[in-house]
N, C-alpha and C. Protein backbone atom coordinates (compact mmCIF):
# COMPACT_ATOMS: atom_id res chain seq x y z
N UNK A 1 -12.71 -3.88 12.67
CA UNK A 1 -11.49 -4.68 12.54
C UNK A 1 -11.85 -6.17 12.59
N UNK A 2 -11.47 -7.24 11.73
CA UNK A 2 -11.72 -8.58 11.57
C UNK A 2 -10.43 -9.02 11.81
N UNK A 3 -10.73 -10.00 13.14
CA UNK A 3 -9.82 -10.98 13.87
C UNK A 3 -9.69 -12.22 12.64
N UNK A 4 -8.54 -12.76 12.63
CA UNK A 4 -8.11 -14.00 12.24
C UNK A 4 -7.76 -15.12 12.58
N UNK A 5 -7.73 -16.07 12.55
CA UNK A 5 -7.13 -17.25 13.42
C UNK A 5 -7.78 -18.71 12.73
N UNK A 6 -6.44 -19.12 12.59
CA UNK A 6 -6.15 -20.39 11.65
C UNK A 6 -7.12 -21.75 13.10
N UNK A 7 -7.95 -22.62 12.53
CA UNK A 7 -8.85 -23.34 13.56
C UNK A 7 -7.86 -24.82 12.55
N UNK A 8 -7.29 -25.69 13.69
CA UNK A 8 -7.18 -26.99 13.03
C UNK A 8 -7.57 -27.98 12.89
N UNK A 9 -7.84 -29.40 12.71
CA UNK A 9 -8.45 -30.32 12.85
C UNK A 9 -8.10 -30.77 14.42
N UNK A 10 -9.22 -31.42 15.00
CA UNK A 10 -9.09 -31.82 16.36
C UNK A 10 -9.61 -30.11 17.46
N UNK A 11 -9.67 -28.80 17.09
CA UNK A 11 -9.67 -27.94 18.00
C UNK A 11 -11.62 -27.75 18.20
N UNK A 12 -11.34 -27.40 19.52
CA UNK A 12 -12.63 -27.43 20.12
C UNK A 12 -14.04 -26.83 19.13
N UNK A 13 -13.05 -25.65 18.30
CA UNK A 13 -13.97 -24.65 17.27
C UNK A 13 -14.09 -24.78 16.25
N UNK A 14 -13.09 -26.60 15.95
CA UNK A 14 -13.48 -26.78 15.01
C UNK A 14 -15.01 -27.31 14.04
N UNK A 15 -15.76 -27.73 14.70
CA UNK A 15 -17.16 -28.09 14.57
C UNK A 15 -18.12 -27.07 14.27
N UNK A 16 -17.64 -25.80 15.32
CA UNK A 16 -18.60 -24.57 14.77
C UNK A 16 -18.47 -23.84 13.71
N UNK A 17 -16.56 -24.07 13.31
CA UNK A 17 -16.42 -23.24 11.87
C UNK A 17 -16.85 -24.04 10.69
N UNK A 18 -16.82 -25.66 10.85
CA UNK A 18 -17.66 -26.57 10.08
C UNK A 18 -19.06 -26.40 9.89
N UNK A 19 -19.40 -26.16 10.45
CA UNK A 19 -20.49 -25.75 10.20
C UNK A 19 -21.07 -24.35 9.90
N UNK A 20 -20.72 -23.06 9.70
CA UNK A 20 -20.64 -22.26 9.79
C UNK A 20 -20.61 -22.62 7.78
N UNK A 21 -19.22 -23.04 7.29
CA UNK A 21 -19.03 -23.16 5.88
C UNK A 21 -20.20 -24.27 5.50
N UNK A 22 -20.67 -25.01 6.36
CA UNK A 22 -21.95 -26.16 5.79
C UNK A 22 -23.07 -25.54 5.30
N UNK A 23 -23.53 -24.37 6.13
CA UNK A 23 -24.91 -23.89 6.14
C UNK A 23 -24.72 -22.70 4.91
N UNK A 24 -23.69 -21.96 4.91
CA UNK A 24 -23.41 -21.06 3.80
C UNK A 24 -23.38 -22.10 2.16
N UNK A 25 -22.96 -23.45 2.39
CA UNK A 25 -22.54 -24.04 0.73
C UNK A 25 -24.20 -24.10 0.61
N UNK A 26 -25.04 -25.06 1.57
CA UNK A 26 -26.36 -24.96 1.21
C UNK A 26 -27.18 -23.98 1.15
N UNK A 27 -27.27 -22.43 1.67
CA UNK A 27 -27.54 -21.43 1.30
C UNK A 27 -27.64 -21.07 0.09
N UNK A 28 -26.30 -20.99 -0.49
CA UNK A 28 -26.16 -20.55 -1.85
C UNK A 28 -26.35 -21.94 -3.11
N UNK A 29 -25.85 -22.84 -2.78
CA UNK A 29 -25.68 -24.15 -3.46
C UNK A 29 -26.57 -25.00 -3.53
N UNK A 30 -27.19 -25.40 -2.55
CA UNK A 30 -27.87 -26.12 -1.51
C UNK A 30 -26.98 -27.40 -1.89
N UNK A 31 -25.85 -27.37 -1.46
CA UNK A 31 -24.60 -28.60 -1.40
C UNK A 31 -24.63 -28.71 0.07
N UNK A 32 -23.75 -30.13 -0.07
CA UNK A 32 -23.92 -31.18 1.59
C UNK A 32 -22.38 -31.38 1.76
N UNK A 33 -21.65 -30.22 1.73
CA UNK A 33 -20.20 -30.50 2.03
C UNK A 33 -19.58 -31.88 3.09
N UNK A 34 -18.70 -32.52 2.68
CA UNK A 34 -18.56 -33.66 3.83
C UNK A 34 -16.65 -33.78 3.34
N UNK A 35 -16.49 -32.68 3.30
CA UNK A 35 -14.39 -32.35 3.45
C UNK A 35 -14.24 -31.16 3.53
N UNK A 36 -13.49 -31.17 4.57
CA UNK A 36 -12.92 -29.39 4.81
C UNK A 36 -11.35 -29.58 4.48
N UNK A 37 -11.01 -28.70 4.68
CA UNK A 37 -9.74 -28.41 4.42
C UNK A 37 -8.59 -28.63 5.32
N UNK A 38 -7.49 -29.25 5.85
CA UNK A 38 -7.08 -29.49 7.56
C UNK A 38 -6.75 -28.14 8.03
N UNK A 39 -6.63 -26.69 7.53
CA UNK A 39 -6.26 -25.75 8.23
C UNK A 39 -7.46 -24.86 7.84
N UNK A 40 -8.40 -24.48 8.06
CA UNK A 40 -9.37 -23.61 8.66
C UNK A 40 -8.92 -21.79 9.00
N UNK A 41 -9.30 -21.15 8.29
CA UNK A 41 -9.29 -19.80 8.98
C UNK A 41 -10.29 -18.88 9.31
N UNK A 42 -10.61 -18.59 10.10
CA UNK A 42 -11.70 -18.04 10.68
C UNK A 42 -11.77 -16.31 10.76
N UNK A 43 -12.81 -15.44 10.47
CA UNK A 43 -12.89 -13.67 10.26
C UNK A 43 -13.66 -13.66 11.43
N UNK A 44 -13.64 -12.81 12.28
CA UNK A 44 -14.71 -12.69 13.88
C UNK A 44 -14.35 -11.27 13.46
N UNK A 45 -15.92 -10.78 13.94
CA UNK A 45 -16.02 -9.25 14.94
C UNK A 45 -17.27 -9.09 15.30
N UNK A 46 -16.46 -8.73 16.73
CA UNK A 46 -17.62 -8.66 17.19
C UNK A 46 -17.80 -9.68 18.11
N UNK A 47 -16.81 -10.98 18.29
CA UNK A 47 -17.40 -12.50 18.38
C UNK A 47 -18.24 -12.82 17.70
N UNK A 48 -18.41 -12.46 16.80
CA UNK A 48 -19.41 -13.32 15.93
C UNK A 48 -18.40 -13.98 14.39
N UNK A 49 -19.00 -14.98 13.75
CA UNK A 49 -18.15 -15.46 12.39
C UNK A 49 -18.69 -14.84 11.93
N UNK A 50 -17.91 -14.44 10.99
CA UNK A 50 -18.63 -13.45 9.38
C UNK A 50 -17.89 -14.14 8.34
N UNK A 51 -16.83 -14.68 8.31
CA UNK A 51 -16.46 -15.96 6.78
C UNK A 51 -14.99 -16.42 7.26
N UNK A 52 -14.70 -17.59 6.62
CA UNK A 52 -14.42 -18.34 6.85
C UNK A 52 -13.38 -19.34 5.46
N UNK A 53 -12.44 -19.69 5.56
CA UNK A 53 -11.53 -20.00 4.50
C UNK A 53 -10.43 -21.34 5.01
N UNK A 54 -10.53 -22.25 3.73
CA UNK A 54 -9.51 -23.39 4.21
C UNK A 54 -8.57 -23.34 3.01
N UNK A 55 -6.99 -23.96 3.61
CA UNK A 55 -6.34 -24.02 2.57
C UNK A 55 -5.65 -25.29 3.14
N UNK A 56 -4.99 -26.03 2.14
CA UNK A 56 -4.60 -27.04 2.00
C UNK A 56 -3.04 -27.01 1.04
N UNK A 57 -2.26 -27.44 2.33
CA UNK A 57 -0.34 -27.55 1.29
C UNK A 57 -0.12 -28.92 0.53
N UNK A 58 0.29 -29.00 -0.79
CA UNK A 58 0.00 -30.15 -1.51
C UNK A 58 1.02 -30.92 -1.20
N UNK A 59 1.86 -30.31 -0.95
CA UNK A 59 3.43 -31.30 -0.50
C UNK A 59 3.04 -33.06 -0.52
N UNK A 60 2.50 -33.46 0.26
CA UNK A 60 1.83 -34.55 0.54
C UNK A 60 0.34 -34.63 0.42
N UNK A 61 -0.14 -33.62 0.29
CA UNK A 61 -2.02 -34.28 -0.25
C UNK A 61 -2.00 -34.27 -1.64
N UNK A 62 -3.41 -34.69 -2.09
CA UNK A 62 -3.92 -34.66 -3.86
C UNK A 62 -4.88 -33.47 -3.59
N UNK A 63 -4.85 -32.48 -4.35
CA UNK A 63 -5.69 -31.34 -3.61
C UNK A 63 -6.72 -32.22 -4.99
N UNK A 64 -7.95 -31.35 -4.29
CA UNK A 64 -9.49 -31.84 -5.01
C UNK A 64 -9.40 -31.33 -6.42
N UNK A 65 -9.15 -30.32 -6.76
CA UNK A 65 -8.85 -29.59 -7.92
C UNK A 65 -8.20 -30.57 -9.10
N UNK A 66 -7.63 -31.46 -8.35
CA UNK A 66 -6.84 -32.14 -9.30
C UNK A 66 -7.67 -33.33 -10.31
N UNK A 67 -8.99 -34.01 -9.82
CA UNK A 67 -9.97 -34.35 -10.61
C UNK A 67 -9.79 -33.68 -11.79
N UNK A 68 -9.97 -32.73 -11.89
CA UNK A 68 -10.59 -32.03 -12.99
C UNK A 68 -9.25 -31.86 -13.95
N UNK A 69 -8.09 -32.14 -13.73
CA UNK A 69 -7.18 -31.91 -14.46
C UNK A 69 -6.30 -33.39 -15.10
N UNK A 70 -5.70 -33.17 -16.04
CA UNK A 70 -5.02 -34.56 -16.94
C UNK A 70 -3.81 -34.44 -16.35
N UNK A 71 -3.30 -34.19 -15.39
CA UNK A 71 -2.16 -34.21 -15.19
C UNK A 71 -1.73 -33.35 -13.49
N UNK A 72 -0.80 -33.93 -12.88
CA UNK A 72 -0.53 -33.49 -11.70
C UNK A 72 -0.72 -31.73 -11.44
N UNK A 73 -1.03 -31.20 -10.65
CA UNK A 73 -1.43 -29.39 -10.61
C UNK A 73 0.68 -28.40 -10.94
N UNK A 74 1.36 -29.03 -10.13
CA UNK A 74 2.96 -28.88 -10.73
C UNK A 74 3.37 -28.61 -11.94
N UNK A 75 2.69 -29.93 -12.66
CA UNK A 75 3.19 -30.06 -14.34
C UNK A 75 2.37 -29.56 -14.95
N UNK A 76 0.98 -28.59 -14.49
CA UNK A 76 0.07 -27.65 -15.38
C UNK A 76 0.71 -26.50 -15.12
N UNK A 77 1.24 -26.65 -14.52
CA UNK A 77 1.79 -25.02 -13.45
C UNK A 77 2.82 -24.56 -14.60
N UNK A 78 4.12 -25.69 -14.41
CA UNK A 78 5.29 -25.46 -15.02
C UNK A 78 5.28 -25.27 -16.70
N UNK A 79 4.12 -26.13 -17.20
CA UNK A 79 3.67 -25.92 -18.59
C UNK A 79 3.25 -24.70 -18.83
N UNK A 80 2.52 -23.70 -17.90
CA UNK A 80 2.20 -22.71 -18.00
C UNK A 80 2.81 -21.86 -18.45
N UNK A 81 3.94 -21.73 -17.28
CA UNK A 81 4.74 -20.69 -17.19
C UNK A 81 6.54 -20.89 -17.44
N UNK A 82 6.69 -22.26 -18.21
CA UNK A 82 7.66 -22.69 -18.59
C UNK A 82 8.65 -22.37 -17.52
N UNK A 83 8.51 -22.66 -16.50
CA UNK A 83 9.74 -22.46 -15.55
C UNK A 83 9.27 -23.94 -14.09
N UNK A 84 10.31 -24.78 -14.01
CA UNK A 84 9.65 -25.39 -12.88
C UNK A 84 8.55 -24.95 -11.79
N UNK A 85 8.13 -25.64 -11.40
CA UNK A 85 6.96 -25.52 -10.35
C UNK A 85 6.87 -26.40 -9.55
N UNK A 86 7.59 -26.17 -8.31
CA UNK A 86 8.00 -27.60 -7.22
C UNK A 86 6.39 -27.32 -6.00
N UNK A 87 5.97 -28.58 -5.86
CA UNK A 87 5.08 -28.99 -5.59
C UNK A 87 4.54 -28.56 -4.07
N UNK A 88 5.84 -28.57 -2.85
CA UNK A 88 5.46 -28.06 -2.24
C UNK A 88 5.63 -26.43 -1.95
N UNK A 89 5.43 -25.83 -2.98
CA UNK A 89 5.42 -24.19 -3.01
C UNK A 89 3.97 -23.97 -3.58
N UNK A 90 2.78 -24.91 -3.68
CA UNK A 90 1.32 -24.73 -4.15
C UNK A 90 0.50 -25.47 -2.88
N UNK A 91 -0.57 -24.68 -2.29
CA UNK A 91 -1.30 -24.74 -1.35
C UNK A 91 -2.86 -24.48 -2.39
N UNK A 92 -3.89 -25.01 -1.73
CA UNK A 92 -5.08 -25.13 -2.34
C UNK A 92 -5.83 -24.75 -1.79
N UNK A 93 -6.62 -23.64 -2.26
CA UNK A 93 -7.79 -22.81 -1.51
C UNK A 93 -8.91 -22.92 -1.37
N UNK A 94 -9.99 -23.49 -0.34
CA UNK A 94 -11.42 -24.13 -0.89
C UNK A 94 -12.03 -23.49 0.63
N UNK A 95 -13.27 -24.29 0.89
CA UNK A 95 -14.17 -23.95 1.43
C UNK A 95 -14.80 -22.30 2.01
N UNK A 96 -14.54 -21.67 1.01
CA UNK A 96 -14.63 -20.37 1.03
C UNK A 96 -16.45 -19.52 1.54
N UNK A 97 -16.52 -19.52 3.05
CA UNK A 97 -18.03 -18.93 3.15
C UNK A 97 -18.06 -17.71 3.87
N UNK A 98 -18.86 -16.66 3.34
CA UNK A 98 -18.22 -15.60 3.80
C UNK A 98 -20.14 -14.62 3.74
N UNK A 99 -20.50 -14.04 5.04
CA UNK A 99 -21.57 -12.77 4.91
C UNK A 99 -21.52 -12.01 4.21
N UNK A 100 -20.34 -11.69 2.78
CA UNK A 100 -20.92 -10.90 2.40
C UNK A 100 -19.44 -10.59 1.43
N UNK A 101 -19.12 -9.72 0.61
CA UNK A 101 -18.03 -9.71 -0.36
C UNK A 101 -16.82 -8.90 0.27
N UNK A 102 -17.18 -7.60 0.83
CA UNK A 102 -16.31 -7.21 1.71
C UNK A 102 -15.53 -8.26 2.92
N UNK A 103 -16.21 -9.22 2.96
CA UNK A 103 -15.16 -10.26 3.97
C UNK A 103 -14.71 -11.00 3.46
N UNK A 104 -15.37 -11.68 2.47
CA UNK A 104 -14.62 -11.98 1.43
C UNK A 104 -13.23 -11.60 0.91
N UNK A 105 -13.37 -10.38 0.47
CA UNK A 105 -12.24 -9.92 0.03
C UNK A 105 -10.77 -9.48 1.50
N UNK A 106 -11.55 -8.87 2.33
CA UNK A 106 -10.72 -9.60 3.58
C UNK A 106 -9.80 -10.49 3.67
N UNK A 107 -10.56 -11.42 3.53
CA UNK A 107 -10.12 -12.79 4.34
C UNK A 107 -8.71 -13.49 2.96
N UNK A 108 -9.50 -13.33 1.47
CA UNK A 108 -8.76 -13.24 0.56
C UNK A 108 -7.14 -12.71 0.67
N UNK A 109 -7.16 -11.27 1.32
CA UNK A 109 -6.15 -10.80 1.31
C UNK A 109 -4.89 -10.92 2.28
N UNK A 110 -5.71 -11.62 3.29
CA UNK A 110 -5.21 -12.08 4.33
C UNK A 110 -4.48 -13.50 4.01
N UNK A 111 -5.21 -14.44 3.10
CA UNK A 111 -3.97 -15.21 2.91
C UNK A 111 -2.64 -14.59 1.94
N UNK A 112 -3.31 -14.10 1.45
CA UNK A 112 -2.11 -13.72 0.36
C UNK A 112 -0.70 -13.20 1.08
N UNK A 113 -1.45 -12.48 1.86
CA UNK A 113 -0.43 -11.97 3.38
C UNK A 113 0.17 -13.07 4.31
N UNK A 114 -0.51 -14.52 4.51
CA UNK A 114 0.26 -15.23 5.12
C UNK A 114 0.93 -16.52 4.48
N UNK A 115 0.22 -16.82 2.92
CA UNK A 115 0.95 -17.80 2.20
C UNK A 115 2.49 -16.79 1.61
N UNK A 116 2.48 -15.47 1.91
CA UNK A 116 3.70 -14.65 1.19
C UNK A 116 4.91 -15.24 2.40
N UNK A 117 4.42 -15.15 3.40
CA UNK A 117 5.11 -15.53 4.90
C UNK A 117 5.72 -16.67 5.08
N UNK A 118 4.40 -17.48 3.95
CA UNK A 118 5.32 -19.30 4.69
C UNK A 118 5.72 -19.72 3.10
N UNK A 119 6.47 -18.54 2.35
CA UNK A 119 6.99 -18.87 0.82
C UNK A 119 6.03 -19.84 0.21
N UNK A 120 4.73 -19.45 -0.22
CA UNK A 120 4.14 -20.17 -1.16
C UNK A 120 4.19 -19.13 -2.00
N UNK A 121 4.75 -20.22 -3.25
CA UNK A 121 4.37 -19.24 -4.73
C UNK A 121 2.82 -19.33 -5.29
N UNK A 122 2.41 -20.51 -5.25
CA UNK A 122 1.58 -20.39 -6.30
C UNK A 122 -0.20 -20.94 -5.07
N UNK A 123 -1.26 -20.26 -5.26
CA UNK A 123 -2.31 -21.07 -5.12
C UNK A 123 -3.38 -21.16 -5.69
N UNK A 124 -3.86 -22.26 -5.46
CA UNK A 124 -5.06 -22.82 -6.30
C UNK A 124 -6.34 -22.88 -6.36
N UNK A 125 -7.49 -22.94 -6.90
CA UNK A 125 -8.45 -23.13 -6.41
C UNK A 125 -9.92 -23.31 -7.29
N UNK A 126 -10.85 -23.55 -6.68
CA UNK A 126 -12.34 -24.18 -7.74
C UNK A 126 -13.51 -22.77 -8.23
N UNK A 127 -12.76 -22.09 -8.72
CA UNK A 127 -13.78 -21.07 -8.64
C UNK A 127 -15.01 -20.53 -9.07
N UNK A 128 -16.09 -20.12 -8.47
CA UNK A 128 -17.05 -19.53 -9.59
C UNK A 128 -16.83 -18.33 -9.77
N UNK A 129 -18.41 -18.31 -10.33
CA UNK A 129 -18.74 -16.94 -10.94
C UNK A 129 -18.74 -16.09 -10.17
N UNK A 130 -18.60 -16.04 -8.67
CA UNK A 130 -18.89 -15.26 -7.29
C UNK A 130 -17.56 -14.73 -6.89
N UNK A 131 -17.11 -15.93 -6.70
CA UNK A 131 -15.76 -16.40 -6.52
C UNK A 131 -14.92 -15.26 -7.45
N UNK A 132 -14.79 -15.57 -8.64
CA UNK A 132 -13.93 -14.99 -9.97
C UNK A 132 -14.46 -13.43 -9.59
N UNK A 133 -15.54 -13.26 -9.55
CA UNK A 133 -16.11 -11.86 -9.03
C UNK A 133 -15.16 -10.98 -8.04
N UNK A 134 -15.16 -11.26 -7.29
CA UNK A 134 -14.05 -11.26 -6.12
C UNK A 134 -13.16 -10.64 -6.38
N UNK A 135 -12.53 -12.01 -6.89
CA UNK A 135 -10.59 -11.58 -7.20
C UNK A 135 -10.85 -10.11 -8.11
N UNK A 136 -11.48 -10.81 -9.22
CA UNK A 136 -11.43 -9.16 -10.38
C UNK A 136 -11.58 -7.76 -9.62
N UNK A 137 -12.53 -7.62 -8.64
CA UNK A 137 -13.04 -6.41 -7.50
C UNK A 137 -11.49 -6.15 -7.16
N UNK A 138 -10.80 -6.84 -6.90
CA UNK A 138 -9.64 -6.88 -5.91
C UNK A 138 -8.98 -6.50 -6.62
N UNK A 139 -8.81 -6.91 -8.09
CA UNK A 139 -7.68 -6.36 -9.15
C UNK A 139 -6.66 -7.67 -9.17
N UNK A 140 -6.86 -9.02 -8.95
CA UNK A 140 -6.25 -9.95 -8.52
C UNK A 140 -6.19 -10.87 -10.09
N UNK A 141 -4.89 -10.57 -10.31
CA UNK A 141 -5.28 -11.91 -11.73
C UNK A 141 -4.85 -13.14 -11.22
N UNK A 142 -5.56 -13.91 -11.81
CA UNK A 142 -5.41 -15.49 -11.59
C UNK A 142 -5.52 -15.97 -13.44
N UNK A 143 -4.94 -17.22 -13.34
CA UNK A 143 -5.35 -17.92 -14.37
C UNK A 143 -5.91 -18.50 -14.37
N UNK A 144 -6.88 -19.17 -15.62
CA UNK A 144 -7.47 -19.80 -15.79
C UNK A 144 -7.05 -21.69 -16.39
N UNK A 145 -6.79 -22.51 -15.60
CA UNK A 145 -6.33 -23.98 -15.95
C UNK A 145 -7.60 -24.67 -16.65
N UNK A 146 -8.50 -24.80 -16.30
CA UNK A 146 -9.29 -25.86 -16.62
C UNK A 146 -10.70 -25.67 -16.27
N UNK A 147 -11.96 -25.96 -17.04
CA UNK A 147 -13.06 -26.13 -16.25
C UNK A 147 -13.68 -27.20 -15.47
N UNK A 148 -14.19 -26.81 -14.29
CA UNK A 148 -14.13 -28.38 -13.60
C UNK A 148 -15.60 -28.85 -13.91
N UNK A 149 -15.26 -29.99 -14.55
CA UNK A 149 -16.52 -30.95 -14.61
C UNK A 149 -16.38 -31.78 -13.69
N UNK A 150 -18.09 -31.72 -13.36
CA UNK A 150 -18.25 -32.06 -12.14
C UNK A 150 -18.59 -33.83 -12.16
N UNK A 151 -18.45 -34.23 -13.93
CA UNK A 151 -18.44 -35.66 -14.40
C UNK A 151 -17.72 -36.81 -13.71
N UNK A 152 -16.67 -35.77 -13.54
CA UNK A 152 -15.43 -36.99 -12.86
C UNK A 152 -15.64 -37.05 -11.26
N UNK A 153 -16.85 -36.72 -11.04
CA UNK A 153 -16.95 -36.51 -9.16
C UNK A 153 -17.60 -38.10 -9.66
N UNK A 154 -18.30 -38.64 -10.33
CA UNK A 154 -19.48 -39.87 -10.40
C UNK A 154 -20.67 -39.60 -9.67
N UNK A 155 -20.99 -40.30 -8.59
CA UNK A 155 -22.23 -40.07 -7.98
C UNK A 155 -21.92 -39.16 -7.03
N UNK A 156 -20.96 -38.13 -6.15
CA UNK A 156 -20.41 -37.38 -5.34
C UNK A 156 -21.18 -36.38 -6.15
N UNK A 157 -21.13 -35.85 -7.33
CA UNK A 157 -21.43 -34.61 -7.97
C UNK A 157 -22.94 -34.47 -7.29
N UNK A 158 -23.86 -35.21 -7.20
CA UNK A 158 -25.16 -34.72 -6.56
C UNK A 158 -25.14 -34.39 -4.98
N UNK A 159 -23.87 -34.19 -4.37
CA UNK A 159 -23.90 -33.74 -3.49
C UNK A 159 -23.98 -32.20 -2.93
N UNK A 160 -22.98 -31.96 -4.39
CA UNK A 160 -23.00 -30.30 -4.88
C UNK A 160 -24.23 -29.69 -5.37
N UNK A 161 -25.51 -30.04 -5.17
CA UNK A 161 -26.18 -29.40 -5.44
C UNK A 161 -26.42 -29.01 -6.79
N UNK A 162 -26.20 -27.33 -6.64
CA UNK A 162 -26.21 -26.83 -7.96
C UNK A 162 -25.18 -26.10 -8.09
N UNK A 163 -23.79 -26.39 -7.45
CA UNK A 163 -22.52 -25.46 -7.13
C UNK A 163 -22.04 -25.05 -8.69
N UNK A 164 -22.35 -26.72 -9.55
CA UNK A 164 -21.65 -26.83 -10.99
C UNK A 164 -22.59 -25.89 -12.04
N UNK A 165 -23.69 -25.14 -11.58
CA UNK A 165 -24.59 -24.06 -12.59
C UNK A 165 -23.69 -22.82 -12.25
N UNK A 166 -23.25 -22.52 -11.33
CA UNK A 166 -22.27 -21.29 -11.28
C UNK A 166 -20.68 -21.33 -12.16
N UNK A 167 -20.52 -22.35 -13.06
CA UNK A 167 -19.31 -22.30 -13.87
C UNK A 167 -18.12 -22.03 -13.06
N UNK A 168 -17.76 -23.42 -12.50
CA UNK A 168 -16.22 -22.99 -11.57
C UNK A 168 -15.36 -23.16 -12.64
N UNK A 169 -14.27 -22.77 -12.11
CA UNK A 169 -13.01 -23.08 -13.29
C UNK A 169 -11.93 -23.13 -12.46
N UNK A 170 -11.31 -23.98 -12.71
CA UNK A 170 -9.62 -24.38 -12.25
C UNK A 170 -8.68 -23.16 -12.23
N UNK A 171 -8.46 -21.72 -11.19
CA UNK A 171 -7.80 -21.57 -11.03
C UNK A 171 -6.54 -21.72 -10.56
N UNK A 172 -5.63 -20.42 -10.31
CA UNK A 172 -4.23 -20.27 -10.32
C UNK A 172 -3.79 -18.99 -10.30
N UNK A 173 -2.93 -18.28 -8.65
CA UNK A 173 -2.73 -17.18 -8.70
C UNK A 173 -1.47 -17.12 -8.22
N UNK A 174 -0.74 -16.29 -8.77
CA UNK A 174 0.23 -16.46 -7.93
C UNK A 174 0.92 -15.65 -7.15
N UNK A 175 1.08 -16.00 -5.88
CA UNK A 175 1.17 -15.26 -4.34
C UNK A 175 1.78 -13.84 -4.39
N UNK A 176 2.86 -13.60 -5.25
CA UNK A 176 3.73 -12.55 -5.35
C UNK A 176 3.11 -11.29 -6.28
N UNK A 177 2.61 -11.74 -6.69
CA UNK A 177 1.72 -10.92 -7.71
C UNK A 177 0.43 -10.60 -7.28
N UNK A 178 0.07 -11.29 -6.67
CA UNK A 178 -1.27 -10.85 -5.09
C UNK A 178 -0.73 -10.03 -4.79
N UNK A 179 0.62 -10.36 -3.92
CA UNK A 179 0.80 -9.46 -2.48
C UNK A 179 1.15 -8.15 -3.03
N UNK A 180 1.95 -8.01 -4.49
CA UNK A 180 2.03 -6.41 -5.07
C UNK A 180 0.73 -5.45 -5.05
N UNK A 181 -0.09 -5.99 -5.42
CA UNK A 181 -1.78 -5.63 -5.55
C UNK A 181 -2.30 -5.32 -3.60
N UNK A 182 -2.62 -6.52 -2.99
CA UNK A 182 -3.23 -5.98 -2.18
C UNK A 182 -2.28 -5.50 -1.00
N UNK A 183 -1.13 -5.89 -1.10
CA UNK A 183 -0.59 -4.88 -0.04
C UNK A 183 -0.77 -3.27 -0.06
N UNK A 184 -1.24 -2.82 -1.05
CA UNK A 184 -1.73 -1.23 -1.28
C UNK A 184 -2.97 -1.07 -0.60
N UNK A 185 -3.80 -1.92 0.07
CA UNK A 185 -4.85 -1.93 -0.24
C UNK A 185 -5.21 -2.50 1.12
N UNK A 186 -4.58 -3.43 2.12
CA UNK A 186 -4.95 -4.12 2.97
C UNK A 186 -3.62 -4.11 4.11
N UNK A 187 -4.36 -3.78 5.10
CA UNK A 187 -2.99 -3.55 6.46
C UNK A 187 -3.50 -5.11 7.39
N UNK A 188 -2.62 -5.58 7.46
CA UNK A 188 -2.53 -6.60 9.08
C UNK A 188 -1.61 -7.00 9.96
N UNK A 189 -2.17 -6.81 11.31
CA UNK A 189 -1.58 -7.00 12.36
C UNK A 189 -1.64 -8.12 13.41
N UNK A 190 -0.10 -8.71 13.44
CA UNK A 190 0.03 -9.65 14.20
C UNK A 190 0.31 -10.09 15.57
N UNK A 191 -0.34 -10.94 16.45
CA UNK A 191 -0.10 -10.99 17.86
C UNK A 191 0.14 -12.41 17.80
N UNK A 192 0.39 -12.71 19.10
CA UNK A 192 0.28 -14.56 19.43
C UNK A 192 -1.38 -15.05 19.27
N UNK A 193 -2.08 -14.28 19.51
CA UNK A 193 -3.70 -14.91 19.31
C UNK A 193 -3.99 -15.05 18.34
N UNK A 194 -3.96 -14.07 17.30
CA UNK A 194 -4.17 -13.81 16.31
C UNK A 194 -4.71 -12.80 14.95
N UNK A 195 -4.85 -12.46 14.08
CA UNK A 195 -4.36 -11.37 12.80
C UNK A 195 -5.70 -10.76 12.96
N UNK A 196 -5.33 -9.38 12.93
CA UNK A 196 -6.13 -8.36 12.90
C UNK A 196 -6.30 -7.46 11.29
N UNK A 197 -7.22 -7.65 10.85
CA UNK A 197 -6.64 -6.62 9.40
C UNK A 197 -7.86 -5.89 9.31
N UNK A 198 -7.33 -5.08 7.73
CA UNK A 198 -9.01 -3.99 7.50
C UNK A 198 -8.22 -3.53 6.57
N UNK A 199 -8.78 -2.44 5.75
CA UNK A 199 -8.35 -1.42 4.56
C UNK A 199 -7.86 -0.60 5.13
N UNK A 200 -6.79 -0.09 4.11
CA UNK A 200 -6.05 0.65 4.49
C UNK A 200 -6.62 2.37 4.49
């Protein structure tokens, strides 16, 4: 069973889950991450971390994703799918580090389960080839917005390593259409400490 629990900026654990996603981007990337996300979610068993996930509500931020796009993430949204797309109903999904794909997909399903909770329709995110791997395993469609060139980072892009040889692309999923999919598929349970889940 993998414990959950959202870590925020300022909390004591926050430094160890920072680091935890630092050593995994350079593992695979060999990137020098230096922004997390302000809400942090953390997978334990065992007491130990096994992966780790940030998301970000755009209401008031510029999510990072948005570099890579000609136009606000709302008005790609609503162009999409020809129906408005109000801004704070899109949260942004990044620092994604995880032991292994099964927690991955976990931890995945677990937001889908708690952005369904706090009415987000739509979320976002930088994905690769690992990444995109994932969702498809899961049966999870997302769209595809944009590919992110890593041009418009300027000199920031050599921080990423070699993140930009794995072909991210500007996704887009949207929450309700998750939660049909993995609610078949993924049980979790809630306390005041925090979310317990696993397969069903």
């Amino acid at each position: 069973m993998l414990h959950i629990h959202a870590v925020q900026e300022g909390q004591p654990e926050r430094k160890q889950v920072e680091a935890f996603i630092s050593t995994k981007y350079q593992e695979m990337h060999k990137a020098t991450l230096s922004h997390y996300s302000s809400t942090l979610f953390v997978g334990e068993f065992q007491h130990q971390t096994h992966v780790a996930i940030g998301i970000e509500p755009l209401k008031s931020h510029q999510a990072f994703l948005e570099q890579y796009l000609v136009q606000p993430i709302e008005q790609t949204l609503t162009k999409m799918i020809q129906r408005d797309v109000a801004r704070d109903k899109i949260v942004e999904i990044g620092n994604l580090a995880s032991q292994n794909m099964e927690y991955a997909k976990m931890i995945v399903a677990f937001l889908v389960f708690y952005l369904t909770v706090a009415e987000v329709e739509w979320a976002v995110c930088t994905g690769t080839i690992a990444v995109r791997y994932v969702l498809q395993q899961m049966g999870l469609h997302f769209h595809v917005l944009e590919k992110a060139n890593p041009e418009v980072l300027g000199e920031a892009k050599k921080q990423w390593g070699n993140y930009y040889q794995q072909k991210p692309l500007v996704l887009a999923i949207n929450v309700a259409d998750a939660l049909a999919v993995t609610q078949q598929h993924y049980d979790f349970k809630v306390n005041h400490a925090a979310i317990s889940g696993g397969s069903l």
